[in-house]
C-alpha atoms as a PDB file:
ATOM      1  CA  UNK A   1      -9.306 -37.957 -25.613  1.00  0.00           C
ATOM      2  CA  UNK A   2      -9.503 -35.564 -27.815  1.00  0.00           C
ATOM      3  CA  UNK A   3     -13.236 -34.657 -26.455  1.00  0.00           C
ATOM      4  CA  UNK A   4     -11.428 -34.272 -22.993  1.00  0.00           C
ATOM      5  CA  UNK A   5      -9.344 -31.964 -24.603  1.00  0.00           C
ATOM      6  CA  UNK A   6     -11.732 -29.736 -26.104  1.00  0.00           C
ATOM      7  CA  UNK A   7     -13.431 -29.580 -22.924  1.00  0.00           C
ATOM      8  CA  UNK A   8     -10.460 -28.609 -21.012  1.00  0.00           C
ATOM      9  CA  UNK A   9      -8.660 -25.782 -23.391  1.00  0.00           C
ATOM     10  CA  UNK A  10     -10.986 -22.608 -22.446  1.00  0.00           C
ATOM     11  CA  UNK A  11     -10.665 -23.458 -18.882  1.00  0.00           C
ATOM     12  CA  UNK A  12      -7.024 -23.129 -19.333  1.00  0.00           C
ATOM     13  CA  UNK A  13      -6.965 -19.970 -21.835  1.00  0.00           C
ATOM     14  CA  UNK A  14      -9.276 -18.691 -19.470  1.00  0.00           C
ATOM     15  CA  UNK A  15      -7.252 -18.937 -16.565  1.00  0.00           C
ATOM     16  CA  UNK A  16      -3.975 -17.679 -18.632  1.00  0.00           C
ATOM     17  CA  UNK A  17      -6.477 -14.619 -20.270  1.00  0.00           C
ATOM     18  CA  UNK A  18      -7.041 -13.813 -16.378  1.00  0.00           C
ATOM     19  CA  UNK A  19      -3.212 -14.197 -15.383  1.00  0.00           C
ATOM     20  CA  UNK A  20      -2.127 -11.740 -18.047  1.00  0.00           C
ATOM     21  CA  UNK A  21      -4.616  -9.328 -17.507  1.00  0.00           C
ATOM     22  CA  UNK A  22      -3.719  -9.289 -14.465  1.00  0.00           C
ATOM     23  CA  UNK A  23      -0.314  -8.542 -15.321  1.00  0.00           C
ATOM     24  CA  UNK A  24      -1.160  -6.416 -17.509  1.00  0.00           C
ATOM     25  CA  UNK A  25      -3.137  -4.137 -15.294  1.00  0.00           C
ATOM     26  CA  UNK A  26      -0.637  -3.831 -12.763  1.00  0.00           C
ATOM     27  CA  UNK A  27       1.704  -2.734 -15.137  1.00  0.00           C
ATOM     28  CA  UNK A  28      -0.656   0.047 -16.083  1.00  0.00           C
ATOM     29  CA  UNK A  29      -1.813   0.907 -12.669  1.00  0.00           C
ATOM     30  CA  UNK A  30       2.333   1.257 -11.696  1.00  0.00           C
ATOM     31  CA  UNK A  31       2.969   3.519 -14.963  1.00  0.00           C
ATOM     32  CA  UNK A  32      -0.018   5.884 -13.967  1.00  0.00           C
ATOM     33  CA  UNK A  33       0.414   6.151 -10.748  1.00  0.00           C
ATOM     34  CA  UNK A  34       3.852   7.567 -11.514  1.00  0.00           C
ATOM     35  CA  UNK A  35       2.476   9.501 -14.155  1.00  0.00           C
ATOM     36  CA  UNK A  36       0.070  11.265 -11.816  1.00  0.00           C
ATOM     37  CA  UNK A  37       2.383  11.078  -8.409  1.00  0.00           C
ATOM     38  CA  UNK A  38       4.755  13.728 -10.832  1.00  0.00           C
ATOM     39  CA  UNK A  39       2.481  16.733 -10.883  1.00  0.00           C
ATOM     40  CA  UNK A  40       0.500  18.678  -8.367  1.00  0.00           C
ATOM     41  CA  UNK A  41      -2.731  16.928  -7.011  1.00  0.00           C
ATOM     42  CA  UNK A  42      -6.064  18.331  -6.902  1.00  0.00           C
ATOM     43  CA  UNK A  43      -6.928  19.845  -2.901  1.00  0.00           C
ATOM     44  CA  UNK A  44     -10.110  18.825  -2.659  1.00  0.00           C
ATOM     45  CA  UNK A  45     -11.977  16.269  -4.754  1.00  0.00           C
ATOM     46  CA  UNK A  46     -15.689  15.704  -4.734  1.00  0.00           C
ATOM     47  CA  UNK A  47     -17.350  12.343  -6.094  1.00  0.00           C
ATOM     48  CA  UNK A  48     -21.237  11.767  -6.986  1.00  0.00           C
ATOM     49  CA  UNK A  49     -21.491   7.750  -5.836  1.00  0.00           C
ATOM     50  CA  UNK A  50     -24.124   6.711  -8.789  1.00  0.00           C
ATOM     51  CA  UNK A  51     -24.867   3.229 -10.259  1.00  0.00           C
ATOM     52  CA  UNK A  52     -24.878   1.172  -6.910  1.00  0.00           C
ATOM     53  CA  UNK A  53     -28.257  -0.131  -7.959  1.00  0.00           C
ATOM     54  CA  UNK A  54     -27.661  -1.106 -11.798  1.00  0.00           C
ATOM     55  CA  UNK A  55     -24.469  -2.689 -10.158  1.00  0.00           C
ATOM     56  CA  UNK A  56     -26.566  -4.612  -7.724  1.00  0.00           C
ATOM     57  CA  UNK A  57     -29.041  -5.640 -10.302  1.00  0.00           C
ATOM     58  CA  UNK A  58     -26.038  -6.928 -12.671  1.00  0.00           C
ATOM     59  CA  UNK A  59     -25.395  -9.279 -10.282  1.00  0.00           C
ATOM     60  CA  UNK A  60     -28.475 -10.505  -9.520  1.00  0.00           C
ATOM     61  CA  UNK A  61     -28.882  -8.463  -5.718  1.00  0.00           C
ATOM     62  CA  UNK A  62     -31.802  -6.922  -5.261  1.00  0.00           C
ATOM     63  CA  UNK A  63     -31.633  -6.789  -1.457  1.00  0.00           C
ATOM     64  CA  UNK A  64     -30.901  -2.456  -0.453  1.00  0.00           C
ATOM     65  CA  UNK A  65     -29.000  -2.873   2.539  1.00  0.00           C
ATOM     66  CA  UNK A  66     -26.656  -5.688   0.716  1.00  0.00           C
ATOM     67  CA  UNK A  67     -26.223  -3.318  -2.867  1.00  0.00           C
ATOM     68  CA  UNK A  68     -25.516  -0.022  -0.746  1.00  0.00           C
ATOM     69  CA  UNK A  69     -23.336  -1.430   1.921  1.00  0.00           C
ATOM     70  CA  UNK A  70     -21.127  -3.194  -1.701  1.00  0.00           C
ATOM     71  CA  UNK A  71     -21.091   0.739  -2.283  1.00  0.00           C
ATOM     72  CA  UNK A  72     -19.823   1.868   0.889  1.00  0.00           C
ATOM     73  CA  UNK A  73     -17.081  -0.705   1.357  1.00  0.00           C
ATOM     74  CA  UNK A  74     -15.354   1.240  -1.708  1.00  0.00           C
ATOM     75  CA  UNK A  75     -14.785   4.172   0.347  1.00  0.00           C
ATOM     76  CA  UNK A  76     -12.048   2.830   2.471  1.00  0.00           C
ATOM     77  CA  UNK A  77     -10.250   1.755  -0.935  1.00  0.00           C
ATOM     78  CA  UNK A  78     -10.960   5.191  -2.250  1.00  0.00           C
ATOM     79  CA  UNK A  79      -9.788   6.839   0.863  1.00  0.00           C
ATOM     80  CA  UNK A  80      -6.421   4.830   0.948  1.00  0.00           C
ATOM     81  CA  UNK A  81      -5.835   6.690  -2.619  1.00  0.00           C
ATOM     82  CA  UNK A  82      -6.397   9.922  -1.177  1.00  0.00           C
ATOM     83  CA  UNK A  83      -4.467   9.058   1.437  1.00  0.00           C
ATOM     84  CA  UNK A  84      -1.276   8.221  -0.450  1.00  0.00           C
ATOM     85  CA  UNK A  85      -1.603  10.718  -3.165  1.00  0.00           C
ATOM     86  CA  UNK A  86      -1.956  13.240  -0.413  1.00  0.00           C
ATOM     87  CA  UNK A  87      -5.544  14.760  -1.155  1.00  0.00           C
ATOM     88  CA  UNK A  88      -6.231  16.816   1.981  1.00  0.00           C
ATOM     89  CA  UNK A  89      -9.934  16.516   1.349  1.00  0.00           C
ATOM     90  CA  UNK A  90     -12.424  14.791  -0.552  1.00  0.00           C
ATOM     91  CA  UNK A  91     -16.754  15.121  -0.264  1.00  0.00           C
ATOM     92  CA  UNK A  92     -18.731  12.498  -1.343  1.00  0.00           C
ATOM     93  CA  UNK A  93     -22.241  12.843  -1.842  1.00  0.00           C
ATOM     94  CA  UNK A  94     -23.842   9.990  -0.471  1.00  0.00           C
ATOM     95  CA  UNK A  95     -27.810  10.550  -0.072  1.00  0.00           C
ATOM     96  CA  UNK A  96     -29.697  13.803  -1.870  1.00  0.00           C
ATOM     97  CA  UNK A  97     -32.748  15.219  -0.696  1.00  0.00           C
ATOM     98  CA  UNK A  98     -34.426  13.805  -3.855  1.00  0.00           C
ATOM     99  CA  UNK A  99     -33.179  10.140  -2.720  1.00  0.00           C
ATOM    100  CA  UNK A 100     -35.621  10.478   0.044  1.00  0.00           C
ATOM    101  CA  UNK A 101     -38.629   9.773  -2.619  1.00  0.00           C
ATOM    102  CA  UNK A 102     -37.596   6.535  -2.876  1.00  0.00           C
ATOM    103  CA  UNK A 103     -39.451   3.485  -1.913  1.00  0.00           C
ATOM    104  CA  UNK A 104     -39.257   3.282   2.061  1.00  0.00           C
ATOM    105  CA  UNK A 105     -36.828  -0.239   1.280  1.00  0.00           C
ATOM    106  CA  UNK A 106     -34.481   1.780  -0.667  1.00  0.00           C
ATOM    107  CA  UNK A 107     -34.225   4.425   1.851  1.00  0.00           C
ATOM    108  CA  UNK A 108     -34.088   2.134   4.790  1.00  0.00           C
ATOM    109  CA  UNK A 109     -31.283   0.095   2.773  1.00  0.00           C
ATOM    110  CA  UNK A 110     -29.387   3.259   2.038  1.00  0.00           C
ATOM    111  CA  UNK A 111     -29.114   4.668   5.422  1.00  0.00           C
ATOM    112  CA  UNK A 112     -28.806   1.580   7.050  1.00  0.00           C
ATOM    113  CA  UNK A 113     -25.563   1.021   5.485  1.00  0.00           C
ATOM    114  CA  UNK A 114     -24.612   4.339   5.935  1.00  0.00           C
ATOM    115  CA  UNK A 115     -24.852   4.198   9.449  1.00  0.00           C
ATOM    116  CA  UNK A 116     -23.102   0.865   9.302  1.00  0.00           C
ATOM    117  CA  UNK A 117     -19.998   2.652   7.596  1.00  0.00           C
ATOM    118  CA  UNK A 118     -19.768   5.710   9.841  1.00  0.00           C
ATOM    119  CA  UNK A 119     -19.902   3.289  12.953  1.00  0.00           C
ATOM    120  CA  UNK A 120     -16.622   1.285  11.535  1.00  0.00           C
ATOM    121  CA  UNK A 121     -15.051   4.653  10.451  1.00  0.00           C
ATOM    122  CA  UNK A 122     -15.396   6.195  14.426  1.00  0.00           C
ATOM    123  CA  UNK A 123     -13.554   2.709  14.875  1.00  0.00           C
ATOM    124  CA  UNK A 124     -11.191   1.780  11.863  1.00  0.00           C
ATOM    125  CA  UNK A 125      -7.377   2.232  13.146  1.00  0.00           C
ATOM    126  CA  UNK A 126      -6.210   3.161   9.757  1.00  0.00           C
ATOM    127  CA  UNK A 127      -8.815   6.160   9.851  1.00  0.00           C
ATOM    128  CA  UNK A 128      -6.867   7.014  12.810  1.00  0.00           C
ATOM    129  CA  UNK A 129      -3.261   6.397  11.624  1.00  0.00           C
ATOM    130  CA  UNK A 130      -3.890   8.605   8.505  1.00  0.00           C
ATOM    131  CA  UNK A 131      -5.596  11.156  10.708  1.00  0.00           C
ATOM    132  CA  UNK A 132      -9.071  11.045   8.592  1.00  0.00           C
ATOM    133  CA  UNK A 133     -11.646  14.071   9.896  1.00  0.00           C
ATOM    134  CA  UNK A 134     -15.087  12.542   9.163  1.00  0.00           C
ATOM    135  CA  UNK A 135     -18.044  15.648   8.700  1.00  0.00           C
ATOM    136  CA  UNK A 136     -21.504  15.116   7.674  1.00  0.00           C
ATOM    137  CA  UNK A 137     -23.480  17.996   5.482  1.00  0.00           C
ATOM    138  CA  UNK A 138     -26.838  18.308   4.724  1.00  0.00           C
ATOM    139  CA  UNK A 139     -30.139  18.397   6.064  1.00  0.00           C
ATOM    140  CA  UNK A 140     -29.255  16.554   8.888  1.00  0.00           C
ATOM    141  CA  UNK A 141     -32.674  17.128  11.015  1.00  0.00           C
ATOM    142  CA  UNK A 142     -34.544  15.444   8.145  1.00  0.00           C
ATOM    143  CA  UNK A 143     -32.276  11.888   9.024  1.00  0.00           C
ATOM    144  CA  UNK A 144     -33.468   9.084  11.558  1.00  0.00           C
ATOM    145  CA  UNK A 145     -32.289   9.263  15.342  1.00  0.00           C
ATOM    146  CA  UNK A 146     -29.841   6.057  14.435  1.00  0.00           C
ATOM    147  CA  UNK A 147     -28.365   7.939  11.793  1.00  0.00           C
ATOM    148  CA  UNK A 148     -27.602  11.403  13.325  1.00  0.00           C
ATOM    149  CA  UNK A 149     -25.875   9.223  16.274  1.00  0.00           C
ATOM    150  CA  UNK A 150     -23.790   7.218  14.161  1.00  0.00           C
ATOM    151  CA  UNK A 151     -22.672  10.379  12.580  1.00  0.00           C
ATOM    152  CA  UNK A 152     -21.631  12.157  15.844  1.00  0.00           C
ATOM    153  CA  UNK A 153     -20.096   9.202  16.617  1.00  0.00           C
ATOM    154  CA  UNK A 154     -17.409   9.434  13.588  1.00  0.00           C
ATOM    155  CA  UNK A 155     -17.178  13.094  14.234  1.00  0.00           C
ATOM    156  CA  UNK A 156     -16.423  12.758  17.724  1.00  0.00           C
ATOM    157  CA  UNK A 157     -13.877   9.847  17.461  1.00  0.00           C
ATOM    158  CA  UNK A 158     -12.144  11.925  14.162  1.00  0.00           C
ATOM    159  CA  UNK A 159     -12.702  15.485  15.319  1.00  0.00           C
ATOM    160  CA  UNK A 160      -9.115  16.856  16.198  1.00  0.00           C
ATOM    161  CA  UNK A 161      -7.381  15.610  12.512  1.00  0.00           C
ATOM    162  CA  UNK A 162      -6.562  17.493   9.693  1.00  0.00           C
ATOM    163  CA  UNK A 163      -4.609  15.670   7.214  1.00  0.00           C
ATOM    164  CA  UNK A 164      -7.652  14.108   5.623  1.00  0.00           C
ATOM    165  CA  UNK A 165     -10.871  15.554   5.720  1.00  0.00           C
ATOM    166  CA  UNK A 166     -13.594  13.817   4.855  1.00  0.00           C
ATOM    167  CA  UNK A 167     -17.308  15.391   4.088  1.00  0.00           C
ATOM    168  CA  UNK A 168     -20.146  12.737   3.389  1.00  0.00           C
ATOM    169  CA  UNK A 169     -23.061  14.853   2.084  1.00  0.00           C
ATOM    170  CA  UNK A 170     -26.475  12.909   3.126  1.00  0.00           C
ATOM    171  CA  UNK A 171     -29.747  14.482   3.135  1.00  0.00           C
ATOM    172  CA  UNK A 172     -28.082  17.143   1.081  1.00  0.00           C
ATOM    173  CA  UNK A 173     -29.242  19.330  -1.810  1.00  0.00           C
ATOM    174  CA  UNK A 174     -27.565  22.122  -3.751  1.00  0.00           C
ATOM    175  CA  UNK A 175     -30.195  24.553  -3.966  1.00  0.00           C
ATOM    176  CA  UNK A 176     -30.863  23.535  -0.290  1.00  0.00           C
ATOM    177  CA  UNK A 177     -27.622  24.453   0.899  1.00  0.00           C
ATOM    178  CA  UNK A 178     -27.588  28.035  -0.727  1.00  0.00           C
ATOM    179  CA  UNK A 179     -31.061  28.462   0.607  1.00  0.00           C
ATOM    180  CA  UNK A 180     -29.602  27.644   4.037  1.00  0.00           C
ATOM    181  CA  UNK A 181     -26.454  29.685   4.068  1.00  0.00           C
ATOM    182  CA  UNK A 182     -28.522  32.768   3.268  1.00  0.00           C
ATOM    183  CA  UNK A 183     -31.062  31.872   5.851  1.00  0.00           C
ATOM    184  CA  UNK A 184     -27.918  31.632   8.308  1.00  0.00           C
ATOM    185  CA  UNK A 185     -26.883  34.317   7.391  1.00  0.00           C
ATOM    186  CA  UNK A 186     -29.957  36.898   8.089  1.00  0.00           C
ATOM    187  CA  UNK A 187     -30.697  34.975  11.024  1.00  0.00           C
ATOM    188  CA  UNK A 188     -27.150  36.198  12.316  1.00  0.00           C
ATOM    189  CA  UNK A 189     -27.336  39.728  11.152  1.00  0.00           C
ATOM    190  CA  UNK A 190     -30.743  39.736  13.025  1.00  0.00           C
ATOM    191  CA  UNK A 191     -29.393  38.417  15.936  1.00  0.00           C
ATOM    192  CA  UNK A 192     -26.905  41.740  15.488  1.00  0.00           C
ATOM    193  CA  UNK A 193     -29.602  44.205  15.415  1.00  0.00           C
ATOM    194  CA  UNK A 194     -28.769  44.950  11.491  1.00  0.00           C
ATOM    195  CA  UNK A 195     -31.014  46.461   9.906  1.00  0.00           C
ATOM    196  CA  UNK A 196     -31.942  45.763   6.196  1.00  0.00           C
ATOM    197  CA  UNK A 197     -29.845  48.153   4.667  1.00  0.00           C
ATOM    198  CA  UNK A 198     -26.978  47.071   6.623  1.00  0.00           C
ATOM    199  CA  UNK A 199     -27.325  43.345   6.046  1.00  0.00           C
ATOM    200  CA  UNK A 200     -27.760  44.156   2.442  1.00  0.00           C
ATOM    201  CA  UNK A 201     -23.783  46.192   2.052  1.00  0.00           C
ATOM    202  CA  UNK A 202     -22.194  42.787   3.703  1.00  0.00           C
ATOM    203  CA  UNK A 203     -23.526  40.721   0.620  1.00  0.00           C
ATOM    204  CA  UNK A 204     -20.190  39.262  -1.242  1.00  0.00           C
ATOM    205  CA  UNK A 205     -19.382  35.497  -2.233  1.00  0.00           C
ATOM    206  CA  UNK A 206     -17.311  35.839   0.851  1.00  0.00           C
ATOM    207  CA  UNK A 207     -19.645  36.345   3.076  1.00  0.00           C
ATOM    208  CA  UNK A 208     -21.396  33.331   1.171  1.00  0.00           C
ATOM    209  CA  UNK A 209     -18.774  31.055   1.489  1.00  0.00           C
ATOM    210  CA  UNK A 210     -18.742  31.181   5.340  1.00  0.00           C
ATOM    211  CA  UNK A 211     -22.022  29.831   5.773  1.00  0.00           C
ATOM    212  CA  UNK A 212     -22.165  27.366   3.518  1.00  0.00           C
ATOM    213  CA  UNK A 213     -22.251  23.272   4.948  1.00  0.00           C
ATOM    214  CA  UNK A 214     -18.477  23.355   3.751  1.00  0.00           C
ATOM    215  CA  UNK A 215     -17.182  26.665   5.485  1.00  0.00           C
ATOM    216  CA  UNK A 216     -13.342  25.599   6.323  1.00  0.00           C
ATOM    217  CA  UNK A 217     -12.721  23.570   2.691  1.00  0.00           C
ATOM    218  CA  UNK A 218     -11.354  24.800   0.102  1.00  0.00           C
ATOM    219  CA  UNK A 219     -13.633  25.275  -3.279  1.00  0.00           C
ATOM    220  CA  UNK A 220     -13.827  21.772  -5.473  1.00  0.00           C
ATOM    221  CA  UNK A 221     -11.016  21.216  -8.011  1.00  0.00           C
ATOM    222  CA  UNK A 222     -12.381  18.462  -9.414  1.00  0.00           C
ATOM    223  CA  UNK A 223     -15.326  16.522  -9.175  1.00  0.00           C
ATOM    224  CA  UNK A 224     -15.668  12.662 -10.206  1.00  0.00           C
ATOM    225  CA  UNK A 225     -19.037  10.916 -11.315  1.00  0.00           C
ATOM    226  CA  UNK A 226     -19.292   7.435 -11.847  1.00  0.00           C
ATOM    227  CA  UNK A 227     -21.655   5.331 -14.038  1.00  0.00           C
ATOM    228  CA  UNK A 228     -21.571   7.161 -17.129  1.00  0.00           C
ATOM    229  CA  UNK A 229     -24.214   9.915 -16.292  1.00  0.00           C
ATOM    230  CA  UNK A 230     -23.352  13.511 -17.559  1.00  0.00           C
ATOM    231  CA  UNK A 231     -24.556  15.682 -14.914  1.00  0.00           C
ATOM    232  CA  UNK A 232     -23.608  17.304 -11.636  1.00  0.00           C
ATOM    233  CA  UNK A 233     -27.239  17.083 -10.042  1.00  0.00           C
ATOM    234  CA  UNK A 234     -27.300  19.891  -7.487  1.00  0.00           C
ATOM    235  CA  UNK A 235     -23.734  18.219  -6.119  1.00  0.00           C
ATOM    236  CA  UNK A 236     -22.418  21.576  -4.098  1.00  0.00           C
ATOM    237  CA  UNK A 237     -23.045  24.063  -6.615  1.00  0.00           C
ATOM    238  CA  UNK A 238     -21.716  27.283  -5.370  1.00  0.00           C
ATOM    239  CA  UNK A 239     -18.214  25.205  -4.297  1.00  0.00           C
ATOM    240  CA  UNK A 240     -17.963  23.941  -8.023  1.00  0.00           C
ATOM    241  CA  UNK A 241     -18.082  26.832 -10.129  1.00  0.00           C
ATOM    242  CA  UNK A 242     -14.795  26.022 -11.683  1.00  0.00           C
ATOM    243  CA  UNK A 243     -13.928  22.877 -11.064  1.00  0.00           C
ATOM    244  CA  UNK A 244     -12.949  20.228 -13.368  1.00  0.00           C
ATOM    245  CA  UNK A 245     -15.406  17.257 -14.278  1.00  0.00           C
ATOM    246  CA  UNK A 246     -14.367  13.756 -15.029  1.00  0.00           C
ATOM    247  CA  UNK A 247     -17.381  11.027 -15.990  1.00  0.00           C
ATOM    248  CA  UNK A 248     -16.737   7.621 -16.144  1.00  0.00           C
ATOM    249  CA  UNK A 249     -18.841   5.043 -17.356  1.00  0.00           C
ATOM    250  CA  UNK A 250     -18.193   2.614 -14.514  1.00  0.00           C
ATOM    251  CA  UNK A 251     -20.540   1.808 -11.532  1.00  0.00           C
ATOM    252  CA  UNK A 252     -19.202   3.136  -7.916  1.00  0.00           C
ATOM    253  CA  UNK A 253     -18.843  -0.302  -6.277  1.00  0.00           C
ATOM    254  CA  UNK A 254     -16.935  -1.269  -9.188  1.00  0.00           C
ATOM    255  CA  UNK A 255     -14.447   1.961  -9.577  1.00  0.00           C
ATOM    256  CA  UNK A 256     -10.482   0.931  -9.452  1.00  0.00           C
ATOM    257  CA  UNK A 257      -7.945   2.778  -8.793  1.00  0.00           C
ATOM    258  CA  UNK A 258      -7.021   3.068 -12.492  1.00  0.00           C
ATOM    259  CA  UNK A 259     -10.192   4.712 -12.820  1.00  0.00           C
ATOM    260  CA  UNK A 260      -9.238   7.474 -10.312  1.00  0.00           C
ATOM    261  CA  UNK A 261      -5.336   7.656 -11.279  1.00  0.00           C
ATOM    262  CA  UNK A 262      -7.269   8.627 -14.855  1.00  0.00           C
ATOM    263  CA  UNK A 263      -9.498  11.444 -13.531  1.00  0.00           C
ATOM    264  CA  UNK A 264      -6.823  12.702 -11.856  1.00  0.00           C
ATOM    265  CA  UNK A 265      -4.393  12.162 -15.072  1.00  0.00           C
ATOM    266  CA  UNK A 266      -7.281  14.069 -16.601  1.00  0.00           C
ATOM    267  CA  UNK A 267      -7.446  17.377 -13.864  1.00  0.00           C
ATOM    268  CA  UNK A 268      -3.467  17.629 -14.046  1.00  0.00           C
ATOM    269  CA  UNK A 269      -3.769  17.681 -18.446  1.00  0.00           C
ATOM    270  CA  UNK A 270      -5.980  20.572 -18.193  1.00  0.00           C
ATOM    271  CA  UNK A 271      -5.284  24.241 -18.418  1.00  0.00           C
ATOM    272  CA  UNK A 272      -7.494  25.652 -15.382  1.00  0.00           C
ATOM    273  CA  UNK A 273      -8.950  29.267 -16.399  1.00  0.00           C
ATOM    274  CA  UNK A 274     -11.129  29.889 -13.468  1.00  0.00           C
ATOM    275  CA  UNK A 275     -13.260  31.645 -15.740  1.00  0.00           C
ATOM    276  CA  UNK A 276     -10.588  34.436 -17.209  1.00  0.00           C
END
């Protein structure tokens, strides 16, 4: 009996240990959310997805499709916390240029779930009910025929809202977009007849701004990156040059809302300078 016993006491601790954390993290979750719900809200937040790999591999997954499409089911929790803390826009940066060296399994895996996710976002009713406007930024020529349709798809069903907007950056690069704004942007003065001189006087971060893949948003307040890497990685550089950064340590499929509440807990604690 008392063999039984011995046998049967972690189970039980185990079970209790998981019933008060539980508690426990409610409790938490409740107290920052009111914390957070007290004091102004970042207008546009930006988050660099990382770690859906070692995520995969900590669970013993190695298939691409089935470790990136764990990684895009987060997004509808994420959005339903944008959505009731009233962000008006959040960009998440989904597939870089770089991403594209990648083995052609990876890349296949990676855009076939991103496809898969854009195709239930033209279609999810609660996209619709919170009025969720669903862009895609990048180098869009560079993606597969499947892709580019699934993403006119959620533009087209999503196109007239405006209380949640939405950017997914695939096939994007920083440098790339800068390179393409200004390349926009003679291309237009040329279609003017402006000559060089001309073209040269309209030069101003305004001017910038317009032609960049996020013309329309406002500049990044904060931007999130998960899995414990410290760096932006060419995630819209000209749109974050003073914005807030918040790391955290754990994987994107695995982020909870206590995660966000705290990066946002962090952005409202700070004293923002813009460079003055």
């Amino acid at each position: 009996m008392h063999q039984r016993a011995g046998v049967k006491a972690p189970r039980r601790e185990t079970s209790m240990f998981r019933l008060v954390s539980s508690l426990l993290y409610g409790l938490y979750e409740r107290r920052l959310l009111r914390e957070v719900t007290a004091k102004a809200m970042p207008r546009h937040v930006g988050i660099i997805l990382d770690g859906n790999r070692r995520h995969g591999r900590e669970r013993g997954v190695s298939d691409p499709q089935q470790i990136y499409d764990t990684g895009a089911r987060k997004l509808d929790e994420v959005l339903e916390w944008c959505a009731d803390l009233q962000i008006p826009a959040v960009s998440l940066w989904v597939f870089s240029t770089a991403n594209s060296g990648r083995s052609a399994d990876e890349v296949s895996g990676i855009l076939a779930a991103i496809e898969t996710k854009l195709r239930s976002l033209a279609e999810d009713p609660r996209i619709h009910s919170r009025q969720v406007r669903v862009r895609a930024v990048g180098r869009l020529e560079l993606l597969p025929e499947s892709t580019l349709a699934a993403i006119a798809a959620a533009e087209k069903a999503t196109e007239s809202y405006k209380t949640l907007q939405l950017t997914i950056a695939v096939a994007y690069g920083g440098r790339e977009e800068i390179v393409d704004a200004f390349r926009a942007f003679l291309i237009e003065q040329q279609r003017l007849g402006k000559d060089l001189d001309q073209t040269i006087k309209q030069i101003d971060p305004a001017v910038v701004d317009r032609y960049l893949y996020t013309a329309g948003l406002p500049d990044l307040d904060l931007i999130i990156r998960t899995s414990g890497e410290i760096r932006l990685s060419g995630f819209l550089l000209w749109q974050s040059a003073f914005s807030e950064y918040y790391f955290s340590d754990v994987y994107w499929p695995a982020l909870r809302m206590i995660d966000f509440l705290r990066a946002i807990r962090s952005y409202q604690q700070r004293r923002r300078r813009f460079g003055r």
